[in-house]
N, C-alpha and C. Protein backbone atom coordinates (compact mmCIF):
# COMPACT_ATOMS: atom_id res chain seq x y z
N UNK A 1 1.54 -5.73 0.81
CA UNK A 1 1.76 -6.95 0.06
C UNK A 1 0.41 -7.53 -0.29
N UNK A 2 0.21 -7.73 -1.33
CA UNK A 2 -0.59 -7.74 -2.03
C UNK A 2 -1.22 -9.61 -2.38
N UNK A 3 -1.56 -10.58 -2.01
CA UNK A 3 -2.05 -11.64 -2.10
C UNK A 3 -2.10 -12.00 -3.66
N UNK A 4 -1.90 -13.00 -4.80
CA UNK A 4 -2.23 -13.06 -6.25
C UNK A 4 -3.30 -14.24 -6.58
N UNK A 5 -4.24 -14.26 -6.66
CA UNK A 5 -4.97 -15.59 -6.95
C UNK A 5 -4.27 -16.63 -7.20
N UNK A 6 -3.22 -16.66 -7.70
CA UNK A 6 -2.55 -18.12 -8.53
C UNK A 6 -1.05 -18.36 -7.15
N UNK A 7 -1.44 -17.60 -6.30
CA UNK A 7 -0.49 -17.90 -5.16
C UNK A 7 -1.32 -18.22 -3.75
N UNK A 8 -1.09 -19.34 -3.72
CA UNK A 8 -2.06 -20.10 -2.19
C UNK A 8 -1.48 -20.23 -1.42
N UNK A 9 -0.04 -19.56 -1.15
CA UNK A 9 0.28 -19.56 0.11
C UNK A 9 -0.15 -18.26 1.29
N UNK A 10 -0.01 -18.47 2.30
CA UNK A 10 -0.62 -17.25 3.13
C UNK A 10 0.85 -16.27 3.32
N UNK A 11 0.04 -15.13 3.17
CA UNK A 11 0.86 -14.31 3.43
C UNK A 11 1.75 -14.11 4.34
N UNK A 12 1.86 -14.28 5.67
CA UNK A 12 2.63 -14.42 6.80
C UNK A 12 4.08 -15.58 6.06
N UNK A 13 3.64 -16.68 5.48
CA UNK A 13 4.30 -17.69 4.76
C UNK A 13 5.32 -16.79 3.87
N UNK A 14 4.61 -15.94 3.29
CA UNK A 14 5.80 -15.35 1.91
C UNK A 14 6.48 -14.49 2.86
N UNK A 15 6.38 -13.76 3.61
CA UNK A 15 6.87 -12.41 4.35
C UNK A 15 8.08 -13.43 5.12
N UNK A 16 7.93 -14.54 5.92
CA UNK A 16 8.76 -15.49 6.46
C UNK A 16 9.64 -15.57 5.17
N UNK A 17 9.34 -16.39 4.03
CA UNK A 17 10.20 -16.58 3.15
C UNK A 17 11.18 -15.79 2.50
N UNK A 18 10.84 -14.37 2.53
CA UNK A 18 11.42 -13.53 2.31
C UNK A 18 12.76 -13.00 3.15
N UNK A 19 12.25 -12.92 4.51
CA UNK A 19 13.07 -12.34 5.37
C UNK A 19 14.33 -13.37 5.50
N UNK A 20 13.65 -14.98 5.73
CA UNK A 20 14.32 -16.19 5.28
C UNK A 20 15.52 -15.96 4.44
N UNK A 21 15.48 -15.34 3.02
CA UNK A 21 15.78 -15.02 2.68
C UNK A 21 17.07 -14.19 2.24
N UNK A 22 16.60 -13.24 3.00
CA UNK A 22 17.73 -11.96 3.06
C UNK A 22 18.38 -12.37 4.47
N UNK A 23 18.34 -13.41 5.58
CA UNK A 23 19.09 -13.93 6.32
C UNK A 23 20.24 -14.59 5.76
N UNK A 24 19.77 -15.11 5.20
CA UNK A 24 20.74 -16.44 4.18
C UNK A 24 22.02 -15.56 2.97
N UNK A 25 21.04 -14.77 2.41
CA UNK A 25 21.71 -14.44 1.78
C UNK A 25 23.21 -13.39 2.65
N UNK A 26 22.49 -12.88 3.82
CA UNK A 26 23.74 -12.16 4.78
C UNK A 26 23.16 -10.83 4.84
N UNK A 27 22.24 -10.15 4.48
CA UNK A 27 21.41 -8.82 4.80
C UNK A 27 21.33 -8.65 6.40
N UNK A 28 20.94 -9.86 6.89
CA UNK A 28 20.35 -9.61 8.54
C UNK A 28 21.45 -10.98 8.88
N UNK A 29 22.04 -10.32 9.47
CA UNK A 29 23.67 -11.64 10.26
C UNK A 29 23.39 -12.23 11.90
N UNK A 30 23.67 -13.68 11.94
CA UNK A 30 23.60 -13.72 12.93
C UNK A 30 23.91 -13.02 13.98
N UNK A 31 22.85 -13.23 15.18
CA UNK A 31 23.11 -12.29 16.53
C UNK A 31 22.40 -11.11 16.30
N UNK A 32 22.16 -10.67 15.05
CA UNK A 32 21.60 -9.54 14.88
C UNK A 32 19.92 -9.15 14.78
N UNK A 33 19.65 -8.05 15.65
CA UNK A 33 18.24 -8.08 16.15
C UNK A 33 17.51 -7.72 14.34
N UNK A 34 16.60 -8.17 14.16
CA UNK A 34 15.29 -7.87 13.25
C UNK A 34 14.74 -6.88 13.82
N UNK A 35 14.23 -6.11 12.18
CA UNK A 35 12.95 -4.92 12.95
C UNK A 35 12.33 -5.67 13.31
N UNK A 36 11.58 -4.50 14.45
CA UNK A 36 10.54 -4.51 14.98
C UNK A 36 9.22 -4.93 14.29
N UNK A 37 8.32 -5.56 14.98
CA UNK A 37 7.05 -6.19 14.31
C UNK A 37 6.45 -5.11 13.59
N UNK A 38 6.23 -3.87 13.95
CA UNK A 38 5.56 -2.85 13.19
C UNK A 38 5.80 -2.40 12.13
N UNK A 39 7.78 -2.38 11.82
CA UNK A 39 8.32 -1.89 11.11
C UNK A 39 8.15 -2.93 9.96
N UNK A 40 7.90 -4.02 10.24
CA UNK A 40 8.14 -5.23 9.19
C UNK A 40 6.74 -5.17 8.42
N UNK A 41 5.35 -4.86 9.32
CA UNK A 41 4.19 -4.87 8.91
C UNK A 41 4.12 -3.86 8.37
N UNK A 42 4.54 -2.80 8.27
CA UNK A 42 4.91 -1.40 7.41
C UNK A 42 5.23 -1.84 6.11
N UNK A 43 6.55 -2.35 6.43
CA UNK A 43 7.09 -3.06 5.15
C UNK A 43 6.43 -3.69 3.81
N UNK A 44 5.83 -4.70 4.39
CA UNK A 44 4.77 -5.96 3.79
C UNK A 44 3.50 -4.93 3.80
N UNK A 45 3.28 -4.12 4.58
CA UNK A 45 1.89 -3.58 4.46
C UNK A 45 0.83 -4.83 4.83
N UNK A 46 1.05 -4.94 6.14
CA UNK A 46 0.06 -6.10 6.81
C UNK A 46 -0.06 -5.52 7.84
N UNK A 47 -0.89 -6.33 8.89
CA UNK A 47 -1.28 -5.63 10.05
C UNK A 47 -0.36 -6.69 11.21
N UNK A 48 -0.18 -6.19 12.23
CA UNK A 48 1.41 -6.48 13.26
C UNK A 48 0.81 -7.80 13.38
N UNK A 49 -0.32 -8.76 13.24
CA UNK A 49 -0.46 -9.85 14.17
C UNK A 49 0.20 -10.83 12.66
N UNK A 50 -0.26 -10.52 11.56
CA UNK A 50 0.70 -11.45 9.87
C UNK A 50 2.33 -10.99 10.47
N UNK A 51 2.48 -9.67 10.81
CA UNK A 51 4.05 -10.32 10.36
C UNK A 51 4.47 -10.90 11.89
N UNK A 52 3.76 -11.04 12.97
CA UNK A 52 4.22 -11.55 14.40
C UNK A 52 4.02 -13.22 13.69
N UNK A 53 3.21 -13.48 13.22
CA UNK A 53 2.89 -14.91 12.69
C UNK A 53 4.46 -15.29 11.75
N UNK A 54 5.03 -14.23 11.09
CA UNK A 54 5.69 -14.36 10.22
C UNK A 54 7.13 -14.94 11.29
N UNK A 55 7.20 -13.63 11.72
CA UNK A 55 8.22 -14.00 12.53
C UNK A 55 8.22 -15.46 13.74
N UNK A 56 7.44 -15.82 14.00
CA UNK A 56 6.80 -16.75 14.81
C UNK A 56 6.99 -18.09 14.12
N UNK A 57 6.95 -18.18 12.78
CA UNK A 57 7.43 -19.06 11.86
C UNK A 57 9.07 -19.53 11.71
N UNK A 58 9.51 -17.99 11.54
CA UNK A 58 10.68 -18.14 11.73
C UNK A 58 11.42 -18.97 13.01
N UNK A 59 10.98 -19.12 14.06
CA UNK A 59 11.38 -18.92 15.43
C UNK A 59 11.00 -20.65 15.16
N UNK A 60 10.17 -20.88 14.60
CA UNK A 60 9.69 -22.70 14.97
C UNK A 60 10.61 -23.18 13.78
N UNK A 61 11.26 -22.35 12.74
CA UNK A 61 11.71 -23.21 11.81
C UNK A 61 13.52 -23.18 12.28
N UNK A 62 13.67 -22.30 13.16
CA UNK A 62 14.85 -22.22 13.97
C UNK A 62 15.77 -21.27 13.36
N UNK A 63 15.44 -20.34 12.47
CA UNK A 63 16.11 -19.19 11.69
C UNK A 63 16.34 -18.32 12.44
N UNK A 64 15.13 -17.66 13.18
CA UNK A 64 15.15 -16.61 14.46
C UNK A 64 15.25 -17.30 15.69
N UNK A 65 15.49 -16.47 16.87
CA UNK A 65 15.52 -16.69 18.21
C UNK A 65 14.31 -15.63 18.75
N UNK A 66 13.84 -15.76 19.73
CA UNK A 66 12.12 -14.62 20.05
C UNK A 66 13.53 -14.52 21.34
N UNK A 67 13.40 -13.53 21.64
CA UNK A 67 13.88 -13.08 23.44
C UNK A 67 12.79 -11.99 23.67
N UNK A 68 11.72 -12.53 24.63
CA UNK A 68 10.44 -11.65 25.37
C UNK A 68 10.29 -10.10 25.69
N UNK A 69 11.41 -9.60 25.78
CA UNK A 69 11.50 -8.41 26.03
C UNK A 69 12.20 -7.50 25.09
N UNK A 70 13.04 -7.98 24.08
CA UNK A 70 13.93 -7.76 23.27
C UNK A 70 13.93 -7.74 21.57
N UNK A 71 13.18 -8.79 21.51
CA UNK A 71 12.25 -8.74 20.10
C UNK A 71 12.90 -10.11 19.37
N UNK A 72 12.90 -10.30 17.95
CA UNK A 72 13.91 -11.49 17.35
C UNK A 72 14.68 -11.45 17.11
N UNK A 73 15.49 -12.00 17.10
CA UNK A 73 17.35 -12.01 16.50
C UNK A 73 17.46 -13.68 15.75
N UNK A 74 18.26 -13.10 14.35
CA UNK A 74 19.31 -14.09 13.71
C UNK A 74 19.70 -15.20 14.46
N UNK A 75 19.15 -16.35 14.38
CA UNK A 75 19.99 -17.44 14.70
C UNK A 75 21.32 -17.67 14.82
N UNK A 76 22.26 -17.97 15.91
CA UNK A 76 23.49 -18.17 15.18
C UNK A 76 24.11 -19.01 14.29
N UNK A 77 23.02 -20.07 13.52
CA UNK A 77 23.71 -20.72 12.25
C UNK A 77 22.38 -21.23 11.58
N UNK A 78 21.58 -20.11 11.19
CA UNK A 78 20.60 -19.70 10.23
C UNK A 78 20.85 -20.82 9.03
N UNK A 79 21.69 -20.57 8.61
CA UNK A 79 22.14 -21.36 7.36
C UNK A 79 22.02 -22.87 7.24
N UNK A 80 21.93 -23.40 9.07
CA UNK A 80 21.63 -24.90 8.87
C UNK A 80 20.01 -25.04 8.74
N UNK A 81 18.89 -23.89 8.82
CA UNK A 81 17.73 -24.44 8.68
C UNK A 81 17.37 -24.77 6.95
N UNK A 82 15.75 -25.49 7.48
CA UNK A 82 15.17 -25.97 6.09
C UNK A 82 15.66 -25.36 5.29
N UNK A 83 15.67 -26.05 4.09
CA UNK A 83 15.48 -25.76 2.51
C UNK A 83 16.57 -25.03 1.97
N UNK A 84 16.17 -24.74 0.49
CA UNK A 84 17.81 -24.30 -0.20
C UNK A 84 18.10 -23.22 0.01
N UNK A 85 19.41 -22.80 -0.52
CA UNK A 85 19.92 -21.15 -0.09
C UNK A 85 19.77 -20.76 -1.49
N UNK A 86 18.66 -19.39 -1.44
CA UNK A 86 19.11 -18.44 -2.93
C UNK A 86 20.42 -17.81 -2.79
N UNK A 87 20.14 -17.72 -4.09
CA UNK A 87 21.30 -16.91 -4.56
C UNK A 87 21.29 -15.62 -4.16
N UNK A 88 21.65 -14.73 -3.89
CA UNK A 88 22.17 -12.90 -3.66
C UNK A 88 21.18 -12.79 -4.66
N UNK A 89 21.23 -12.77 -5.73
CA UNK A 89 20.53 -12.71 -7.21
C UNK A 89 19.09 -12.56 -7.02
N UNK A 90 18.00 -13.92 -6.61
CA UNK A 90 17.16 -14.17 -5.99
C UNK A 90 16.50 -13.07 -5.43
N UNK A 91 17.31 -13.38 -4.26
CA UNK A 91 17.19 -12.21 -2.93
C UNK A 91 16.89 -10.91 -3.49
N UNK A 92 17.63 -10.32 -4.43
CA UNK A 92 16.92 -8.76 -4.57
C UNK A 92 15.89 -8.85 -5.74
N UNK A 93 15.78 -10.19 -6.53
CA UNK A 93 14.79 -10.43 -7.40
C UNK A 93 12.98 -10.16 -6.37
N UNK A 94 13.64 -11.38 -5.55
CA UNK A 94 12.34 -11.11 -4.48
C UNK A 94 12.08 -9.95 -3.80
N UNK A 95 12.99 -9.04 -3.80
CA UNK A 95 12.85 -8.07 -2.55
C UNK A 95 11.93 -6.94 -4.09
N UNK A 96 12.56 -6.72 -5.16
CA UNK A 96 11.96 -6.27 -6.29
C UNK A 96 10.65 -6.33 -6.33
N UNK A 97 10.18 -7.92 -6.53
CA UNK A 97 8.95 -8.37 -6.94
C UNK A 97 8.08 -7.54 -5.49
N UNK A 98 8.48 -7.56 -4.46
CA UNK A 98 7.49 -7.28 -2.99
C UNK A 98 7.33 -6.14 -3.44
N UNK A 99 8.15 -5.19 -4.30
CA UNK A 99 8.34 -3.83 -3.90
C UNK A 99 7.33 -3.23 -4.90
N UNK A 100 7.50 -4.23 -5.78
CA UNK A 100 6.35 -3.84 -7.50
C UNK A 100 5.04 -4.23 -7.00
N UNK A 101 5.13 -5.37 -5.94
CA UNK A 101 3.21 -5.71 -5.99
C UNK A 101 2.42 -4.60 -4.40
N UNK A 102 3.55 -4.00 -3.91
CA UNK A 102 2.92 -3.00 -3.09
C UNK A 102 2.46 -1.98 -4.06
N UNK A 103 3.59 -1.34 -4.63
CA UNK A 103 3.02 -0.29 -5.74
C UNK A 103 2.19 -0.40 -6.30
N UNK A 104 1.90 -1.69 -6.64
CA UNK A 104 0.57 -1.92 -7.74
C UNK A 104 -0.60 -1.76 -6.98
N UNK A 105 -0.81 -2.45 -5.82
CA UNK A 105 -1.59 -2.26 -4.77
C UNK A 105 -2.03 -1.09 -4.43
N UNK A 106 -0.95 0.07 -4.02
CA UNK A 106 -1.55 1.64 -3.98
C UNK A 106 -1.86 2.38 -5.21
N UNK A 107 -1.64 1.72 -6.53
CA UNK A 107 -2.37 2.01 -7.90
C UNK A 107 -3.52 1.59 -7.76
N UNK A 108 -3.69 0.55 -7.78
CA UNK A 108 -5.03 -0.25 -7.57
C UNK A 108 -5.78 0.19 -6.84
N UNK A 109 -5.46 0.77 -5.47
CA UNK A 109 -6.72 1.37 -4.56
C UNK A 109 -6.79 2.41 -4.92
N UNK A 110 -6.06 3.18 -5.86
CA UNK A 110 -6.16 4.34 -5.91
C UNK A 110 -7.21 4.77 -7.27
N UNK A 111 -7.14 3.39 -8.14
CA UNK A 111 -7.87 3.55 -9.21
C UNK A 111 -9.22 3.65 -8.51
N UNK A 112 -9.41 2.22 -7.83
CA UNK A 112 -10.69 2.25 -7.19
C UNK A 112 -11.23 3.22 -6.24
N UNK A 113 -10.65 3.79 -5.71
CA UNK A 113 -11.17 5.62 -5.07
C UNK A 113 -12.06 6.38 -6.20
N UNK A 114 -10.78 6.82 -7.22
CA UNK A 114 -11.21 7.28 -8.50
C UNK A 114 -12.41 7.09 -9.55
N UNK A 115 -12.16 5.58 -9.28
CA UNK A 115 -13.55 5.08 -10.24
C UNK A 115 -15.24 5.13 -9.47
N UNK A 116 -14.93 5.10 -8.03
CA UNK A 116 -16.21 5.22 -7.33
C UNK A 116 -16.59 6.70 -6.95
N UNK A 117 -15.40 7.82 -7.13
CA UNK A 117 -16.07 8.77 -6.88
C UNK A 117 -16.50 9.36 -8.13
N UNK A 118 -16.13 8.79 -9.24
CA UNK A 118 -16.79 9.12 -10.76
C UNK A 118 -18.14 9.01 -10.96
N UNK A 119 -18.09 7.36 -10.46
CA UNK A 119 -19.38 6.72 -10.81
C UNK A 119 -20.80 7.55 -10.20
N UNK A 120 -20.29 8.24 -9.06
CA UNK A 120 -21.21 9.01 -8.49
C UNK A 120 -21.60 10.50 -9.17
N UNK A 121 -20.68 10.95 -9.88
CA UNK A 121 -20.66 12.48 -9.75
C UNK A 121 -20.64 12.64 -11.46
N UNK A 122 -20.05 11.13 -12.47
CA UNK A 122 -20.27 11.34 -13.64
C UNK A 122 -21.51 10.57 -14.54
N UNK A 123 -22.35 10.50 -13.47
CA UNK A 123 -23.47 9.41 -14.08
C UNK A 123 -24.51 10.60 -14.59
């Protein structure tokens, strides 16, 4: 996941909002455990301590539950925390948009591989 200049929120923030998200919308149901921190930082393409922050967000905004040994789970009434509920609609709009600015991201590094081993070998 890829950061955009004209977006100042921190990343851990959008990855929360997201998952937020696909709770609400009914993807991840109460009672029900969340991946694992690794699997989520896979996901987002962050490193485990952004999406532990992410999830950690969740847990203070009362969406998730943390159990120490067990990992996070679905609130059982998710739906009463902060702010509005997207639409289903939304939800895979956003899950889209995450999925296009990773790709662009492994374009992007990939250009820049390309262009620096040029610069060396076509000068």
């Amino acid at each position: 996941m890829t950061p955009t200049a004209d977006d100042a929120r921190r990343v851990n923030e959008k990855i929360a909002d997201t998952l937020r998200a696909e709770i609400v919308a009914g993807t991840l149901k109460p009672g029900e455990k969340l991946p694992a921190v690794r699997q989520i930082a896979e996901r987002f393409e962050v490193a485990a301590g952004t999406a532990t922050k992410a999830l950690q967000l969740l847990a203070k905004r009362g969406i998730v539950r943390a159990d120490s040994t067990r990992g996070y789970f679905v609130s059982e009434q998710p739906e009463a925390a902060e702010g509005p509920v997207p639409s289903p609609e939304m939800v895979a709009i956003m899950s889209e948009i995450e999925s296009l600015r990773a790709h662009l991201a492994r374009v992007d590094d990939r250009l820049r591989h390309l262009e620096s081993g040029c610069s060396s070998s076509c000068s």
